[in-house]
N, C-alpha and C. Protein backbone atom coordinates (compact mmCIF):
# COMPACT_ATOMS: atom_id res chain seq x y z
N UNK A 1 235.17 133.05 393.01
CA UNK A 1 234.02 132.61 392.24
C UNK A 1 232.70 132.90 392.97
N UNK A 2 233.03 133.58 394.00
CA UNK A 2 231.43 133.38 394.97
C UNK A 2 230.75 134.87 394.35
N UNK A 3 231.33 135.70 393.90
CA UNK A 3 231.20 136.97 393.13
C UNK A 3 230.08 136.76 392.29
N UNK A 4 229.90 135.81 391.61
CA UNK A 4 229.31 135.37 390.05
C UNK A 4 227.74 135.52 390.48
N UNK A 5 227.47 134.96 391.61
CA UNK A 5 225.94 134.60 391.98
C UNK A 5 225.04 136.10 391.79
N UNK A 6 225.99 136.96 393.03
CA UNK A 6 225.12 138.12 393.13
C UNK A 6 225.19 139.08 391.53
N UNK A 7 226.06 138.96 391.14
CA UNK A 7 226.21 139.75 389.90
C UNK A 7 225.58 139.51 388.87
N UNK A 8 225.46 138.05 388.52
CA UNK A 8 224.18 137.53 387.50
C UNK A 8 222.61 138.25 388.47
N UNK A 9 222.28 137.56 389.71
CA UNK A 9 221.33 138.19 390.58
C UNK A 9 221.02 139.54 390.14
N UNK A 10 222.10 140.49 390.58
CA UNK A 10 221.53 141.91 390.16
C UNK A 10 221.46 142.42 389.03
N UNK A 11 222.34 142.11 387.76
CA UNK A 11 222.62 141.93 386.56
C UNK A 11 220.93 141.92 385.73
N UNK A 12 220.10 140.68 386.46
CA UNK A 12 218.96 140.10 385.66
C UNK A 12 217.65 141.26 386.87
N UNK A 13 218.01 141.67 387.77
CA UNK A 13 217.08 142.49 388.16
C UNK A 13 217.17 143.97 387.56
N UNK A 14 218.06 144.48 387.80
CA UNK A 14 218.24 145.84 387.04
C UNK A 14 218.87 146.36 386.16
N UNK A 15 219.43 145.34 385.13
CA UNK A 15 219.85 145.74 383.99
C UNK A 15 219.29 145.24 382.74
N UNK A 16 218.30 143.72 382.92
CA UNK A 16 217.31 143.31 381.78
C UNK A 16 216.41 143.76 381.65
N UNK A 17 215.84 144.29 382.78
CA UNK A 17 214.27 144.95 382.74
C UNK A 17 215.17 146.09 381.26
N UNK A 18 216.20 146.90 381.82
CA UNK A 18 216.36 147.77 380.43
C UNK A 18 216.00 147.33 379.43
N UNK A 19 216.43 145.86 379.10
CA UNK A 19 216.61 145.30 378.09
C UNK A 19 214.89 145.11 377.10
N UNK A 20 214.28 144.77 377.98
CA UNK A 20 212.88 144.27 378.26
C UNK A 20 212.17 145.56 378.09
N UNK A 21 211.92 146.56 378.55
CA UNK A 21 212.46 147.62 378.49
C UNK A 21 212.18 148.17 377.14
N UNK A 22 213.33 148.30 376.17
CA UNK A 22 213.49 148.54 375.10
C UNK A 22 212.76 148.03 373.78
N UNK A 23 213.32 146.59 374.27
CA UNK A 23 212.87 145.59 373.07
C UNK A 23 210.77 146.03 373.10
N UNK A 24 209.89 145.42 374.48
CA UNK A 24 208.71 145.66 374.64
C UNK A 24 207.72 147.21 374.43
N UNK A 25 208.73 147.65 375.11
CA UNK A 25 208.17 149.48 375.20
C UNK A 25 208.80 150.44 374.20
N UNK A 26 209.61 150.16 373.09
CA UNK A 26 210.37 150.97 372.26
C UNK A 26 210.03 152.36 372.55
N UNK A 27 208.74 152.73 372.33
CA UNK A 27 208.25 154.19 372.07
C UNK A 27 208.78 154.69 373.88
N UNK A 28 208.34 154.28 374.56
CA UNK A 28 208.04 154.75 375.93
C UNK A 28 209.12 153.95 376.58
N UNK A 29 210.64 153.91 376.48
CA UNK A 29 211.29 152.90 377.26
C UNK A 29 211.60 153.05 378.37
N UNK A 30 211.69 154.15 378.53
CA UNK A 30 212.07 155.08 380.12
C UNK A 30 211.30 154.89 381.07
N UNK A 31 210.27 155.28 380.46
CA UNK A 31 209.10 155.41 381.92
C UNK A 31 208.89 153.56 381.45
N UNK A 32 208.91 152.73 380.90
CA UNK A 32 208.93 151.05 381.44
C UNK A 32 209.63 151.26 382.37
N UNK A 33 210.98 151.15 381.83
CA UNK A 33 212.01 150.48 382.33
C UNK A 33 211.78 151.75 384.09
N UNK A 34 211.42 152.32 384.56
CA UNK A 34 211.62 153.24 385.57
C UNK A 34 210.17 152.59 386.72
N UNK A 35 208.99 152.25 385.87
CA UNK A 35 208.56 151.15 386.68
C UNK A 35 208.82 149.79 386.90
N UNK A 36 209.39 149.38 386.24
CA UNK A 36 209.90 148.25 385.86
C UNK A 36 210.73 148.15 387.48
N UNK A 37 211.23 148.85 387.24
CA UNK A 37 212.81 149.08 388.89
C UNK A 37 211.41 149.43 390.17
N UNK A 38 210.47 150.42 390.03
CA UNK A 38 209.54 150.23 390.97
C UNK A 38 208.72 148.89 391.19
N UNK A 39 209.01 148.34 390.52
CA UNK A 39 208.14 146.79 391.14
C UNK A 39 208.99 145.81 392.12
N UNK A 40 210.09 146.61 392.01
CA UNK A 40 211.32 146.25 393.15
C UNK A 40 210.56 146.11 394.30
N UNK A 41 209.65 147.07 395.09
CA UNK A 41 208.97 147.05 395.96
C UNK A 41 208.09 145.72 396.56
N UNK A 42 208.32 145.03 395.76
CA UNK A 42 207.75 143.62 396.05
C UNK A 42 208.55 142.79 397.23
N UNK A 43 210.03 143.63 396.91
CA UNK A 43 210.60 142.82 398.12
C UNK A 43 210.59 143.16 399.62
N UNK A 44 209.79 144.05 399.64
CA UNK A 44 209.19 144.80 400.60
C UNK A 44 208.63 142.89 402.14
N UNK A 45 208.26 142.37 401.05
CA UNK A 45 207.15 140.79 401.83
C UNK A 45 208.78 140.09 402.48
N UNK A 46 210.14 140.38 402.30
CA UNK A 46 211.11 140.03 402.76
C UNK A 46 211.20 140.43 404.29
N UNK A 47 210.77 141.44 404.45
CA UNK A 47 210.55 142.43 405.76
C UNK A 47 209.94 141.43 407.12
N UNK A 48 209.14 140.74 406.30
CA UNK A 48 207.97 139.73 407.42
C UNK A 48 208.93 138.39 407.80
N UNK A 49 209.97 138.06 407.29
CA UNK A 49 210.73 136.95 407.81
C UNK A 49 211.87 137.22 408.93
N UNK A 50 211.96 136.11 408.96
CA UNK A 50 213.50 136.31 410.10
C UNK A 50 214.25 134.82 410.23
N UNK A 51 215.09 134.86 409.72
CA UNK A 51 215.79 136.65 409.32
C UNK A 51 215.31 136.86 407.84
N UNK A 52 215.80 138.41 407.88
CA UNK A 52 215.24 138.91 406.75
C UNK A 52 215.97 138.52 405.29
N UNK A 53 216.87 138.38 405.45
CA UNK A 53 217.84 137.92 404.19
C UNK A 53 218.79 136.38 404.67
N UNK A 54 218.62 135.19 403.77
CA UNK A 54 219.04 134.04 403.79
C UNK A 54 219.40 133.62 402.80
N UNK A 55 220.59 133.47 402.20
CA UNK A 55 221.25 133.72 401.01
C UNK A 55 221.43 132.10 400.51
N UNK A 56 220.49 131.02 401.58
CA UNK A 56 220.46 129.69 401.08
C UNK A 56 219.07 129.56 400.98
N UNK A 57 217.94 130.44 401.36
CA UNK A 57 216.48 130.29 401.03
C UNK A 57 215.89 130.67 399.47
N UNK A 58 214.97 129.98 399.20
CA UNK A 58 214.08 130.55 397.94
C UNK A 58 213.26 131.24 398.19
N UNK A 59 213.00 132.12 397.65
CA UNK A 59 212.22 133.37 397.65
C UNK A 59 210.38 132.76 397.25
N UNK A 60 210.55 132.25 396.20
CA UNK A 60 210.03 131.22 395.63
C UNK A 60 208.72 130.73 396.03
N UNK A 61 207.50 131.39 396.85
CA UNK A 61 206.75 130.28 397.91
C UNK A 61 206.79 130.67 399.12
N UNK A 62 208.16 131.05 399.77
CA UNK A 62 208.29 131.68 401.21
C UNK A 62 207.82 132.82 401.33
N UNK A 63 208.24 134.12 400.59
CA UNK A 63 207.63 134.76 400.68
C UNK A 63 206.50 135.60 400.38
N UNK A 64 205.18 136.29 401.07
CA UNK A 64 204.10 136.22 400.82
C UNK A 64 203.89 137.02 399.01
N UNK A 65 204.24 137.71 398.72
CA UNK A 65 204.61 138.61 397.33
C UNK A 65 205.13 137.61 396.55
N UNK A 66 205.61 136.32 396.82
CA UNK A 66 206.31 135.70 396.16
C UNK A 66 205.74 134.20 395.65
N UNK A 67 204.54 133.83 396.14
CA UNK A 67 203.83 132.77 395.74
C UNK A 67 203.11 132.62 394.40
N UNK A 68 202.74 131.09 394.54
CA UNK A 68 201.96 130.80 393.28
C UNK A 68 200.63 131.85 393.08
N UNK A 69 200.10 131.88 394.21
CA UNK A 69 198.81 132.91 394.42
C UNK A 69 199.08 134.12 393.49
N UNK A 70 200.12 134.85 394.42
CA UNK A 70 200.82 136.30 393.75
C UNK A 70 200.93 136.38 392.39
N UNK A 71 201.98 135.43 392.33
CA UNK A 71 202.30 135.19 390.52
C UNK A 71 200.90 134.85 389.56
N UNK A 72 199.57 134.32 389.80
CA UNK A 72 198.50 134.22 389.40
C UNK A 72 197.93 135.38 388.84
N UNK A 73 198.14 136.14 389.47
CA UNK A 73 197.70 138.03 389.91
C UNK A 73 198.22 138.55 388.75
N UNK A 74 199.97 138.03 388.53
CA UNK A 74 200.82 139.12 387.83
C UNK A 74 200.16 138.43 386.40
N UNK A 75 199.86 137.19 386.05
CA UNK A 75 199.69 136.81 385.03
C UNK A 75 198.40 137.28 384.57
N UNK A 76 197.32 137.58 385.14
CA UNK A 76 196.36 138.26 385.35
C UNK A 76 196.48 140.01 384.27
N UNK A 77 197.61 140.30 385.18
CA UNK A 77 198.07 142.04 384.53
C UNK A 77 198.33 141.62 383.29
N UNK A 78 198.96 140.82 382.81
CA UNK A 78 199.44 140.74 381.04
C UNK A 78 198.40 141.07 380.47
N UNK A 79 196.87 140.82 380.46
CA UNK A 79 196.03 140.84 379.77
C UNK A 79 195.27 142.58 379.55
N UNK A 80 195.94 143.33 380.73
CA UNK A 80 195.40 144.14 380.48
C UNK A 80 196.56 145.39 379.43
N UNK A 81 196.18 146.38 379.42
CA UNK A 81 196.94 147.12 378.31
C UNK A 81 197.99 148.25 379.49
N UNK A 82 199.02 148.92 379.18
CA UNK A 82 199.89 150.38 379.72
C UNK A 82 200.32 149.43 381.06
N UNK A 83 200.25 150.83 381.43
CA UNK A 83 201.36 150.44 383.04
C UNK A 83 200.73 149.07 384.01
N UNK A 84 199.63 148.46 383.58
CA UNK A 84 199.75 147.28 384.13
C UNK A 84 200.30 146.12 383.80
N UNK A 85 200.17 146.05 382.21
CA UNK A 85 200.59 145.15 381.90
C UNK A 85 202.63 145.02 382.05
N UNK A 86 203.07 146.26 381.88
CA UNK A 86 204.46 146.30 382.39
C UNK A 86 204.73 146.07 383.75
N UNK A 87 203.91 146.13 385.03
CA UNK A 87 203.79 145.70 385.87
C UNK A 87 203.83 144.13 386.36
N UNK A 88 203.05 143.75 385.05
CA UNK A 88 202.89 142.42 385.41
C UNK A 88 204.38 141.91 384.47
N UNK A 89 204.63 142.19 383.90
CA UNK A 89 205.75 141.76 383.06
C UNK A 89 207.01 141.73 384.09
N UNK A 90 206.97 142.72 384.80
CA UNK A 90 208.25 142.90 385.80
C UNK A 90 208.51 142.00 386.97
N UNK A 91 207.19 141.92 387.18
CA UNK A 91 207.04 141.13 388.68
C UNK A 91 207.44 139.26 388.40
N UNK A 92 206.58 139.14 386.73
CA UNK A 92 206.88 138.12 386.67
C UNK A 92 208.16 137.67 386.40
N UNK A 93 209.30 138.95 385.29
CA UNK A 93 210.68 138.49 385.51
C UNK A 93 211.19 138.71 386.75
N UNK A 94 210.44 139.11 387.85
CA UNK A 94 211.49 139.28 389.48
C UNK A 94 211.28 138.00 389.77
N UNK A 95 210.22 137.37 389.74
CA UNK A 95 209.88 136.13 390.04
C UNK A 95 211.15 135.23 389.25
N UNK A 96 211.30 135.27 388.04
CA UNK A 96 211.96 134.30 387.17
C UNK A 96 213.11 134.15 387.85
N UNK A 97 213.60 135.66 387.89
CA UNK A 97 214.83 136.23 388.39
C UNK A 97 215.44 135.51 389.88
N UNK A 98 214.52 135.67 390.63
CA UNK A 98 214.63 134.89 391.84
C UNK A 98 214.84 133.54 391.98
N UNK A 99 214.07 132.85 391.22
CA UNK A 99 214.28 131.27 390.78
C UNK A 99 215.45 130.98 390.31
N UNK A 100 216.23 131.97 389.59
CA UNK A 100 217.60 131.26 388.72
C UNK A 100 218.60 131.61 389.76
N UNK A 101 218.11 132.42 390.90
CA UNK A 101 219.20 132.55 391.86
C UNK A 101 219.34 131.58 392.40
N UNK A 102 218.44 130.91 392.95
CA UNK A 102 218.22 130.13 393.74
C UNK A 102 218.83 128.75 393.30
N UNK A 103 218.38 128.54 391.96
CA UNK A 103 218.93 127.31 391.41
C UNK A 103 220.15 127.44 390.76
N UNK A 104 220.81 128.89 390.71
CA UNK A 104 222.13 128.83 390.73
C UNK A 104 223.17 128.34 392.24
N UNK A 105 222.80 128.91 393.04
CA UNK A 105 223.44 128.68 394.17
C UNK A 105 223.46 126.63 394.70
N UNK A 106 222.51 125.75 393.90
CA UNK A 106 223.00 124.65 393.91
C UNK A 106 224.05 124.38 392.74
N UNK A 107 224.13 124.48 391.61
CA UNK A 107 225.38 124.74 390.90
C UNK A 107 226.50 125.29 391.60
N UNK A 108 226.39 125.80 392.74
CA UNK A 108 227.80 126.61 393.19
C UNK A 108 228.14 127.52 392.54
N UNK A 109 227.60 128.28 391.97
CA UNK A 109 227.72 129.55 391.70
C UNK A 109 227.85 130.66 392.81
């Protein structure tokens, strides 16, 4: 059962953005969904901890890409139109994404 965590985890990072993706960008889904996977780069602010990966920490706040501040920013991009606003759409489901990990792993997932 310890399988379930990372697979929902990666599941909701690189296979909804498709979804998201599709449904949002119909005309243009490719190039979304292809930045969409480049906003991955956010986890880049993981680099500055130590250790770098803690599979009982929240992402959530700890890390610098990953705060209320940050997320302010991404909500910011919605308003504007094209590749920012899919920008901001992505970052904010990595954000979401990260949170349900986190609060899966007290469920025992």
């Amino acid at each position: 059962m310890d399988y379930i965590r990372p697979v929902i985890h990666y599941f909701l990072h690189f296979c909804f953005p498709l979804v998201l993706a599709y449904i949002f960008f119909r005309k243009d889904w490719k190039k979304a969904y292809f930045i969409m996977l480049g906003t991955m780069l956010v986890d880049a602010d993981h680099l500055l901890s130590t250790p770098v990966f803690a599979p009982d920490r929240c992402s959530i706040n700890f890390h610098p890409l990953h705060t209320v501040w940050a997320m302010s920013i991404y909500v910011i991009f919605l308003f504007f139109r094209g590749n920012v606003r899919i920008i901001g759409i992505a970052l904010l489901f990595h954000m979401l994404t990260d949170w349900i990990d986190f609060q899966l792993q007290h469920l025992n997932f």
